[in-house]
PDB file of N, CA and C in Angstrom:
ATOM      1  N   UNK A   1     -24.581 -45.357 -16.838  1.00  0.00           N
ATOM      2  CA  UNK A   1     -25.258 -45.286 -18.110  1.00  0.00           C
ATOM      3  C   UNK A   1     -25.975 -46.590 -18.366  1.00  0.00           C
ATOM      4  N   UNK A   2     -26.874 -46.500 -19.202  1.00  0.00           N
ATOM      5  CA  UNK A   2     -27.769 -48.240 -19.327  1.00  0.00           C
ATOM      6  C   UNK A   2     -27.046 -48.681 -20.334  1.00  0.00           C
ATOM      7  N   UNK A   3     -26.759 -49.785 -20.103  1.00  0.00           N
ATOM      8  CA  UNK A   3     -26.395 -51.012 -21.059  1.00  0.00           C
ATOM      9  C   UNK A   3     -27.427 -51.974 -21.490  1.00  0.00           C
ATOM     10  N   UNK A   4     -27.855 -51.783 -22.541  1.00  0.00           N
ATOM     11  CA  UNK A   4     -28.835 -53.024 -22.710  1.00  0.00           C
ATOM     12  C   UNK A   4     -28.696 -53.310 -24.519  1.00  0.00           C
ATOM     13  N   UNK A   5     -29.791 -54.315 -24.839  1.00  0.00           N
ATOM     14  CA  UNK A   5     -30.029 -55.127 -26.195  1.00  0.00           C
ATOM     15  C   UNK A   5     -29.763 -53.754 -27.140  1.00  0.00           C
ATOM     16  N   UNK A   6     -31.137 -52.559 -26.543  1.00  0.00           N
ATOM     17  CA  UNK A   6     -30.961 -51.627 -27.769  1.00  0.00           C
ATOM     18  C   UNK A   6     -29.775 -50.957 -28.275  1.00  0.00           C
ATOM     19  N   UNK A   7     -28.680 -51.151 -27.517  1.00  0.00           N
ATOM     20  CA  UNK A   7     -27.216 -50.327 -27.473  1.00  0.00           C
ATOM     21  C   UNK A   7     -26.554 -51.317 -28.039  1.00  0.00           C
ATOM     22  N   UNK A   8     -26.320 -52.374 -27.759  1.00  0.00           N
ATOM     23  CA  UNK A   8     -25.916 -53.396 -28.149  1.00  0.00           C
ATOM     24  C   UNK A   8     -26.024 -53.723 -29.637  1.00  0.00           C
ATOM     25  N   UNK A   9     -27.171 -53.711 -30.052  1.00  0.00           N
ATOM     26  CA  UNK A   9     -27.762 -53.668 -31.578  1.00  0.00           C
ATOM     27  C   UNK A   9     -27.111 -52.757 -32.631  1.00  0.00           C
ATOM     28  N   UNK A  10     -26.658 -51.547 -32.066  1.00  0.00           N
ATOM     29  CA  UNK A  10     -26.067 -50.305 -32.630  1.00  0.00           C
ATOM     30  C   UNK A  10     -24.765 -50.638 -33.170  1.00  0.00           C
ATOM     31  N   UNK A  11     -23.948 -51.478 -32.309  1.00  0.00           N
ATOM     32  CA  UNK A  11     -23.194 -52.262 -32.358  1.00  0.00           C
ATOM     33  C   UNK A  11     -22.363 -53.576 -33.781  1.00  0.00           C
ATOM     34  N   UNK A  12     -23.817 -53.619 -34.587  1.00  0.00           N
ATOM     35  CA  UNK A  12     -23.999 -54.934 -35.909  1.00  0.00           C
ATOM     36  C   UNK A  12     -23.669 -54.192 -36.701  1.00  0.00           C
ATOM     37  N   UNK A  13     -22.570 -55.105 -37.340  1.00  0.00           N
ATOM     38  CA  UNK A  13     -22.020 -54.819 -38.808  1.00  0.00           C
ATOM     39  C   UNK A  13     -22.178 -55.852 -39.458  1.00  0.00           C
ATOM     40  N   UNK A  14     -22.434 -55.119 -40.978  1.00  0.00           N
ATOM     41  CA  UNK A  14     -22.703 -56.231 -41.773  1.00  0.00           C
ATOM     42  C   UNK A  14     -21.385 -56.363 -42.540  1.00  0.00           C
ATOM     43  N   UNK A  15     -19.740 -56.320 -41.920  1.00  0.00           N
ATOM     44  CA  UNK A  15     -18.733 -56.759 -42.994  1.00  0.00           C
ATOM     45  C   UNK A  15     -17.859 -57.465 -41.633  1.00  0.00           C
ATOM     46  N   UNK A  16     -17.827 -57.187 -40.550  1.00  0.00           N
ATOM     47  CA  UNK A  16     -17.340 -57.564 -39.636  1.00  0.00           C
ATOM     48  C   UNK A  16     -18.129 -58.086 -38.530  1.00  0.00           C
ATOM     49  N   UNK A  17     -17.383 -58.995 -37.212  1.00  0.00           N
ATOM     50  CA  UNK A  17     -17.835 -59.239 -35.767  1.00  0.00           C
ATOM     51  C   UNK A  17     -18.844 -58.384 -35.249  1.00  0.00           C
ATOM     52  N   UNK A  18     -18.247 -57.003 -35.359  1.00  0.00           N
ATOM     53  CA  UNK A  18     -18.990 -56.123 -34.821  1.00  0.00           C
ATOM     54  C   UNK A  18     -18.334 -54.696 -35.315  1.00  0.00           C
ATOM     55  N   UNK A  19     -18.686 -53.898 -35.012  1.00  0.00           N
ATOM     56  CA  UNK A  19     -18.185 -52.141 -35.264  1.00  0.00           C
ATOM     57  C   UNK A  19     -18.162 -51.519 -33.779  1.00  0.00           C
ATOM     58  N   UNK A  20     -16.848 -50.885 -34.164  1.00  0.00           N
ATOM     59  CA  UNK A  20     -16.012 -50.097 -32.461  1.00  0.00           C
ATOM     60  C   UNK A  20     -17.139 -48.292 -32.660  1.00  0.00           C
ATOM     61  N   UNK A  21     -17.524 -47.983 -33.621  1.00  0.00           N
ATOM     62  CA  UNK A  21     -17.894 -46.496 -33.497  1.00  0.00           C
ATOM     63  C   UNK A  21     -19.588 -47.167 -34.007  1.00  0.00           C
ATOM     64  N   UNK A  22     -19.978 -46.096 -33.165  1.00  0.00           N
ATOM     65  CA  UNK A  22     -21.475 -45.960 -33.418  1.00  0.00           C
ATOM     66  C   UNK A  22     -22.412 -45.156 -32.505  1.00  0.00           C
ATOM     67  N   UNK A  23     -23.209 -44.915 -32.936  1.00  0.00           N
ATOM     68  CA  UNK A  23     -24.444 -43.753 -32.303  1.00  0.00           C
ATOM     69  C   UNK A  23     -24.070 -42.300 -32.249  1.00  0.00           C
ATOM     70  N   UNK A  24     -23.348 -41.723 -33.116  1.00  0.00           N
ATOM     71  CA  UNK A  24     -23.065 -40.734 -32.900  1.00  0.00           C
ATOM     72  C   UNK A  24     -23.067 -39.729 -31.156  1.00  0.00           C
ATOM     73  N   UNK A  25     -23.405 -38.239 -31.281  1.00  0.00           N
ATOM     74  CA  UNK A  25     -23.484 -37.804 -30.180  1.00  0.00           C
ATOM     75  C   UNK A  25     -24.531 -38.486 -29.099  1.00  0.00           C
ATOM     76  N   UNK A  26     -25.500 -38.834 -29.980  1.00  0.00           N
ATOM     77  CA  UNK A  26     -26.442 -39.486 -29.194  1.00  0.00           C
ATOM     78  C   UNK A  26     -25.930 -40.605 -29.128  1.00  0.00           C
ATOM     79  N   UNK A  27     -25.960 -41.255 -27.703  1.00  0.00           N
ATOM     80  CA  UNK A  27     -25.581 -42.522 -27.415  1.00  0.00           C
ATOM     81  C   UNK A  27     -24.172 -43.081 -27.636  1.00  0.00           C
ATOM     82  N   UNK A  28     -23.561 -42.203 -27.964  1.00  0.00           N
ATOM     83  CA  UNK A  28     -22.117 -42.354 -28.470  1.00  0.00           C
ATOM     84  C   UNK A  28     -21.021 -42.951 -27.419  1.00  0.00           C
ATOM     85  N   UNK A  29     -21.308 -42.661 -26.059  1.00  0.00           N
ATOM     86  CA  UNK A  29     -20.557 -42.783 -24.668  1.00  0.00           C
ATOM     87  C   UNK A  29     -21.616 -44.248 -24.187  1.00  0.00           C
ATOM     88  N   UNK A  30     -22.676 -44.535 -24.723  1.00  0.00           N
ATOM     89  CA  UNK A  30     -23.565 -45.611 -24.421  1.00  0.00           C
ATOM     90  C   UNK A  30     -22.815 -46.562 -25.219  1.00  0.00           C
ATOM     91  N   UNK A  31     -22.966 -46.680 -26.411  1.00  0.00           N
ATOM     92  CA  UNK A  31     -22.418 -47.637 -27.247  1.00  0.00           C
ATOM     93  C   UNK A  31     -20.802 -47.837 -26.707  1.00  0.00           C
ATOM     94  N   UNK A  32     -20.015 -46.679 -26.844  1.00  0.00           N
ATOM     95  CA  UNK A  32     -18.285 -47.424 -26.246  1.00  0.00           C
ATOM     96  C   UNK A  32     -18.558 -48.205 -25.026  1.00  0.00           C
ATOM     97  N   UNK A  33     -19.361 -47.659 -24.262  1.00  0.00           N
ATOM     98  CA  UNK A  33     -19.866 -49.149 -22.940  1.00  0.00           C
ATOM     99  C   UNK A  33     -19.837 -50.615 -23.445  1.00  0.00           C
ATOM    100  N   UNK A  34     -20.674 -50.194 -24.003  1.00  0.00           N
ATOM    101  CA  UNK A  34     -21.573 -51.334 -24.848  1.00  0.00           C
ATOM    102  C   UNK A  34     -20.469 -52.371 -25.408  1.00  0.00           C
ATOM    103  N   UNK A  35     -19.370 -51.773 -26.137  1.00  0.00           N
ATOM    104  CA  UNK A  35     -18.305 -52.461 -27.060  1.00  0.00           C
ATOM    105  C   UNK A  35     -17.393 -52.660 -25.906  1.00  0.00           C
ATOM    106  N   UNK A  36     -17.421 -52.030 -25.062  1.00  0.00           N
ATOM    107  CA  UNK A  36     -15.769 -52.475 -23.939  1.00  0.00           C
ATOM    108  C   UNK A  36     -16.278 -53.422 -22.968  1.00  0.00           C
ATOM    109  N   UNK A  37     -18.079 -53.852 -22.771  1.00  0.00           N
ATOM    110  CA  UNK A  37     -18.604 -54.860 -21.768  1.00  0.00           C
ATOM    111  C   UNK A  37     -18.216 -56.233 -22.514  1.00  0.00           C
ATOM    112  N   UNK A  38     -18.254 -56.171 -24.037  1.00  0.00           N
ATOM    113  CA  UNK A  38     -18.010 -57.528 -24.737  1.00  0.00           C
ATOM    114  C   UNK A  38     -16.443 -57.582 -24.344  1.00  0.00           C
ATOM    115  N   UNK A  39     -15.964 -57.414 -23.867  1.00  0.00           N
ATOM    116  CA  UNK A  39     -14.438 -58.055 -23.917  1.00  0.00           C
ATOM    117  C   UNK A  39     -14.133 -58.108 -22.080  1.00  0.00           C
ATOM    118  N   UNK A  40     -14.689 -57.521 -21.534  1.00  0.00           N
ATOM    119  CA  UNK A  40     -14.349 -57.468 -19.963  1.00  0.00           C
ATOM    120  C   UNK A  40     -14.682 -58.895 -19.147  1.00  0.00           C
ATOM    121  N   UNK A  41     -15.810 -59.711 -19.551  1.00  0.00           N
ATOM    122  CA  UNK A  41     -15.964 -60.479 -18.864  1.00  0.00           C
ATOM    123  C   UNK A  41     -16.800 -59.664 -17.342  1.00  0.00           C
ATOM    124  N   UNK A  42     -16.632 -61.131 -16.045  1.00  0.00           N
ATOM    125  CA  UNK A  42     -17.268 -60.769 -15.129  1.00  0.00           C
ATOM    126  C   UNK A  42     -15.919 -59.568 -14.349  1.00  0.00           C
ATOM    127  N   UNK A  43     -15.319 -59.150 -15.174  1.00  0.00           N
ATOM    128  CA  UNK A  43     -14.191 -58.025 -14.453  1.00  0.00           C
ATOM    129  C   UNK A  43     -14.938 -56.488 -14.087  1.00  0.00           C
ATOM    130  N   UNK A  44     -14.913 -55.977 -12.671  1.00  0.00           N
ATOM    131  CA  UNK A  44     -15.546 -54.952 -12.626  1.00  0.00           C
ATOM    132  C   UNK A  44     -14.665 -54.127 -13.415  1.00  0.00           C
ATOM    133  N   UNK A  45     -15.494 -53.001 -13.914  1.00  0.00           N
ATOM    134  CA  UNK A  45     -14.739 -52.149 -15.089  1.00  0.00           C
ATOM    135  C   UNK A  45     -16.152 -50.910 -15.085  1.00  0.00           C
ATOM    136  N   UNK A  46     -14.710 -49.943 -15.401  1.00  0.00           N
ATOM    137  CA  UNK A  46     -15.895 -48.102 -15.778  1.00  0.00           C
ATOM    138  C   UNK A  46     -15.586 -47.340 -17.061  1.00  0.00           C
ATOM    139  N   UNK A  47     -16.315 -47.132 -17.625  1.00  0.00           N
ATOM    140  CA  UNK A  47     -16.136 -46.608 -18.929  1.00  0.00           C
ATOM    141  C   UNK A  47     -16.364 -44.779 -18.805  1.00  0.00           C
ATOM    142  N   UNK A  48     -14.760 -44.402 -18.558  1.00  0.00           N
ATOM    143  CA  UNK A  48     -14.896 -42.748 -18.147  1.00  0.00           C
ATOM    144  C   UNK A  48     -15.115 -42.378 -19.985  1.00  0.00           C
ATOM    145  N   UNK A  49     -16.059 -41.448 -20.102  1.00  0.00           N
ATOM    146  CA  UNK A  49     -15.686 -40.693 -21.504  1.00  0.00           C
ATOM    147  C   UNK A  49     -15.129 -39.448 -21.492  1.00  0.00           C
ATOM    148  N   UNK A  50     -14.459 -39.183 -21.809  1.00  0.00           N
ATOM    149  CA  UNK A  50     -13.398 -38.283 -21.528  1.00  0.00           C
ATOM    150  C   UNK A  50     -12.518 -37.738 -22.935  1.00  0.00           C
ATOM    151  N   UNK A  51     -12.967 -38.258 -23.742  1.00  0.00           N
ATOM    152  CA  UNK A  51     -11.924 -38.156 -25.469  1.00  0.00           C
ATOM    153  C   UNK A  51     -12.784 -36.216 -25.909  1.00  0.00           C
ATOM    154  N   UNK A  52     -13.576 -35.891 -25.347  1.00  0.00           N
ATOM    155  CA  UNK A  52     -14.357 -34.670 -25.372  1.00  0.00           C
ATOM    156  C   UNK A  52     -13.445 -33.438 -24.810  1.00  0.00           C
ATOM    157  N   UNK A  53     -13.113 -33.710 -23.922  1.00  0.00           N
ATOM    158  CA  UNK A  53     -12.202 -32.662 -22.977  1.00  0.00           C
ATOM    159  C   UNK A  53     -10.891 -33.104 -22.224  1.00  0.00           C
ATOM    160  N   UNK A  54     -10.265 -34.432 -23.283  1.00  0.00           N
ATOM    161  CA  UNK A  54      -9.157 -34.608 -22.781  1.00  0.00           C
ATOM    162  C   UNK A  54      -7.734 -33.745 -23.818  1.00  0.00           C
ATOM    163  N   UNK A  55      -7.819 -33.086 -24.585  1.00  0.00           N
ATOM    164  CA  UNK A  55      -7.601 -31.947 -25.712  1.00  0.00           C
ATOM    165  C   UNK A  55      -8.233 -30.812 -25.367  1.00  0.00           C
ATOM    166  N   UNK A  56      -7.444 -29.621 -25.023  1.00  0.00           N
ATOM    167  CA  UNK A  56      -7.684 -28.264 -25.132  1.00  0.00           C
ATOM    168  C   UNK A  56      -6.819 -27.657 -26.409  1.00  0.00           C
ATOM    169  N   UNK A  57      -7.989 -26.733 -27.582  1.00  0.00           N
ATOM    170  CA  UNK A  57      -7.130 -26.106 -28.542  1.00  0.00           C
ATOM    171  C   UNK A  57      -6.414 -24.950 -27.807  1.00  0.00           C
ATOM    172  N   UNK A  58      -6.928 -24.264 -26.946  1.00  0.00           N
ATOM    173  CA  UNK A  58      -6.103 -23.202 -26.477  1.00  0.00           C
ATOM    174  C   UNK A  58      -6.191 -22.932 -24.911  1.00  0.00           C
ATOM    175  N   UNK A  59      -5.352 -22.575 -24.696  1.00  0.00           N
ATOM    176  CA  UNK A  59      -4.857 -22.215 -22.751  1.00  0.00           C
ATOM    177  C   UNK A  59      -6.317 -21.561 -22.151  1.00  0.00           C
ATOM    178  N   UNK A  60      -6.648 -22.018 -21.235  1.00  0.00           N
ATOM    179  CA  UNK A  60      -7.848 -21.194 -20.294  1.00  0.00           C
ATOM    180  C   UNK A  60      -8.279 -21.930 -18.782  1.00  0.00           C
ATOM    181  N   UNK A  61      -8.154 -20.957 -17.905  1.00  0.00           N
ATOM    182  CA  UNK A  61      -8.564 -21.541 -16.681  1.00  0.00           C
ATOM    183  C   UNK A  61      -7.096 -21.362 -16.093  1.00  0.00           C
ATOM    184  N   UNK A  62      -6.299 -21.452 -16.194  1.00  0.00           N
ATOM    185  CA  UNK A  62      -4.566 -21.606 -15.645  1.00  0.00           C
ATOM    186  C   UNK A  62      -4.209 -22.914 -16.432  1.00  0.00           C
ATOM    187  N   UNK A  63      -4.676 -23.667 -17.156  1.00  0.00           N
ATOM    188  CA  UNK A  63      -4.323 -25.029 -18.336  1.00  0.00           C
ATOM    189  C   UNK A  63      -3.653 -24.615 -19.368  1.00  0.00           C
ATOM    190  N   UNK A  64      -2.792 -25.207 -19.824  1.00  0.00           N
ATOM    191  CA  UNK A  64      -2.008 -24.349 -21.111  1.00  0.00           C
ATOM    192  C   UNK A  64      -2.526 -25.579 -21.899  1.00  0.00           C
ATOM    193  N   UNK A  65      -2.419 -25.255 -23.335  1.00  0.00           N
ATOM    194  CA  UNK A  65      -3.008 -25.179 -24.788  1.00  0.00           C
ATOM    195  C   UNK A  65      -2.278 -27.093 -24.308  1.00  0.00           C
ATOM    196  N   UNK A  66      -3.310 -28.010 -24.610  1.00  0.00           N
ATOM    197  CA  UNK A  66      -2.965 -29.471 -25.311  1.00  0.00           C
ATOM    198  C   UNK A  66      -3.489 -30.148 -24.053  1.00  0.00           C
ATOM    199  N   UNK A  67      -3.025 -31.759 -23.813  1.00  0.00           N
ATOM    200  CA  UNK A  67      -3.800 -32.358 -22.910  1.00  0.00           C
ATOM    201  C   UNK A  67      -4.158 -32.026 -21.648  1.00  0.00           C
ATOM    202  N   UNK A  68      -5.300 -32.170 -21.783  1.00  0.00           N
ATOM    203  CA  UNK A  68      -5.852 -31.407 -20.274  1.00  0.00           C
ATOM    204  C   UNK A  68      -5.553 -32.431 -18.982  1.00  0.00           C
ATOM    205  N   UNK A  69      -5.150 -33.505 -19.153  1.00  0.00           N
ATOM    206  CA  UNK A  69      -5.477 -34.434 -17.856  1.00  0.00           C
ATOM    207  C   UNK A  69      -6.711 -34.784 -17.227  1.00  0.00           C
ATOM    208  N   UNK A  70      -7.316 -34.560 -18.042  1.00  0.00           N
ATOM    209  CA  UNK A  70      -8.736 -34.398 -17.439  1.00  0.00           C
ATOM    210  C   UNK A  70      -9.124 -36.133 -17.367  1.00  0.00           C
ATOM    211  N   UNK A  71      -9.536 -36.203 -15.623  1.00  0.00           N
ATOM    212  CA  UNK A  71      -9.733 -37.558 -15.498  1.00  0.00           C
ATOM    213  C   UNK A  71      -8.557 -38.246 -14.398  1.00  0.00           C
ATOM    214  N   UNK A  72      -7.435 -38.149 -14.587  1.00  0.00           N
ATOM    215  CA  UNK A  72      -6.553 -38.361 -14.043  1.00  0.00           C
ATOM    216  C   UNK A  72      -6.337 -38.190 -12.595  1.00  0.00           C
ATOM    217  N   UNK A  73      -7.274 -37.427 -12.049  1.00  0.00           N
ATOM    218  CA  UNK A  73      -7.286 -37.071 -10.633  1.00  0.00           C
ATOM    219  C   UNK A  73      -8.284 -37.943  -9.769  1.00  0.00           C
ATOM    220  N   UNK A  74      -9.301 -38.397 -10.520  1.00  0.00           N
ATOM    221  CA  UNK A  74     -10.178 -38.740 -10.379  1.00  0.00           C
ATOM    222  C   UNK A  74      -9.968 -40.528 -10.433  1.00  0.00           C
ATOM    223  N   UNK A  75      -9.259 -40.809 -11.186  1.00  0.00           N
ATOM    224  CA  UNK A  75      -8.351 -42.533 -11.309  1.00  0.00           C
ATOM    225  C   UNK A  75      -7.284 -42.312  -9.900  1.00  0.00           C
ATOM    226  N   UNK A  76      -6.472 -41.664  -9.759  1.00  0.00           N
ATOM    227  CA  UNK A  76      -5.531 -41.115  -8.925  1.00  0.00           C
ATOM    228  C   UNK A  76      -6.420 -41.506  -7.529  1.00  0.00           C
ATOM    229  N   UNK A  77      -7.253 -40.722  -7.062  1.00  0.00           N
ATOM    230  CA  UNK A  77      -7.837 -40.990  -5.780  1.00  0.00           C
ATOM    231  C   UNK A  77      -8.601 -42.147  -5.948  1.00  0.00           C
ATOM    232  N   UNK A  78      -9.252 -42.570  -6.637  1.00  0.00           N
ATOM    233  CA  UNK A  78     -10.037 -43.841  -6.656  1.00  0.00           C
ATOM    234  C   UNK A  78      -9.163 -45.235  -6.379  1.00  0.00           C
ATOM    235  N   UNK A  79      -7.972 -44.739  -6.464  1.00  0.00           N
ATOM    236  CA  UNK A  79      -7.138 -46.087  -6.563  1.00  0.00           C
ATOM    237  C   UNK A  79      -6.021 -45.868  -5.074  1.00  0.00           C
ATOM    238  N   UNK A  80      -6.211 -44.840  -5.191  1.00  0.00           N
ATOM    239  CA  UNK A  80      -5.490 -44.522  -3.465  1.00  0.00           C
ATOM    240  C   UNK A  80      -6.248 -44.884  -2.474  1.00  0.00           C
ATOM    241  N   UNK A  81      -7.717 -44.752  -2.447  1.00  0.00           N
ATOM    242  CA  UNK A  81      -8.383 -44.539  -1.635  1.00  0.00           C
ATOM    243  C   UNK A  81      -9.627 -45.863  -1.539  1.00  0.00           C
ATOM    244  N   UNK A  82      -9.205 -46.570  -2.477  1.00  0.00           N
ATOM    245  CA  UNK A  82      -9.898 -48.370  -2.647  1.00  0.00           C
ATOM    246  C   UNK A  82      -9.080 -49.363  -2.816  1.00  0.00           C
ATOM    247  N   UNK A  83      -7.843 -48.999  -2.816  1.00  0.00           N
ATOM    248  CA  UNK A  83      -7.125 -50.231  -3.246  1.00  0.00           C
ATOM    249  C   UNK A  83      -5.867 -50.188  -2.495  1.00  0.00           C
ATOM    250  N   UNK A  84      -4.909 -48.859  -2.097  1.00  0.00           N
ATOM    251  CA  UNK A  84      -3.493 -49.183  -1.973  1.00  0.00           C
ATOM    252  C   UNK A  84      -3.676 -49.173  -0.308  1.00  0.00           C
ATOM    253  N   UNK A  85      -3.355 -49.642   0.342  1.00  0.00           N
ATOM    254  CA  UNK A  85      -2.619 -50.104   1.383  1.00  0.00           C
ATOM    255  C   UNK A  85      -2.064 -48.768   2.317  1.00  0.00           C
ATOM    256  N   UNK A  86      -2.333 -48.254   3.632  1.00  0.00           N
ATOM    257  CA  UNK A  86      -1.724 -47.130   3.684  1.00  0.00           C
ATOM    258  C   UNK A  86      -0.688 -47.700   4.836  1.00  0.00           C
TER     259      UNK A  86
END
């Protein structure tokens, strides 16, 4: 996703440092970038959005009704398969 000034800007509050929510649907997964790059430093880091379909209201697919895991498989191999040692 792009990170830049204009996302960043979305970002200014006028009572605090800064504001954690902003841009609604639009840009909404741009901006949480945006707010989690100010604290990371030069640390590589990925901003999964996932708060959309990590909640199912009801059972479908073979998933029963509540957290879907969604994401978890996907951290799971990325970290097996770049980092651990076989």
């Amino acid at each position: 996703m792009p990170l830049g000034k204009a996302y960043d800007k979305l970002l200014k509050s006028d009572i605090a440092d800064m504001q954690n929510i902003s841009g609604g649907r639009a840009g909404g997964s741009i901006t949480a970038a945006q707010f989690l790059k100010r604290f990371v430093g030069e640390t590589p880091w990925a901003h999964l959005d996932i708060a959309g379909v990590a909640w199912d209201d009801k059972a479908r697919n073979g998933q029963p009704k509540g957290a879907s895991g969604f994401g978890v498989r996907l951290l799971d191999r990325f970290v097996r398969t770049g980092f651990e040692q076989n």
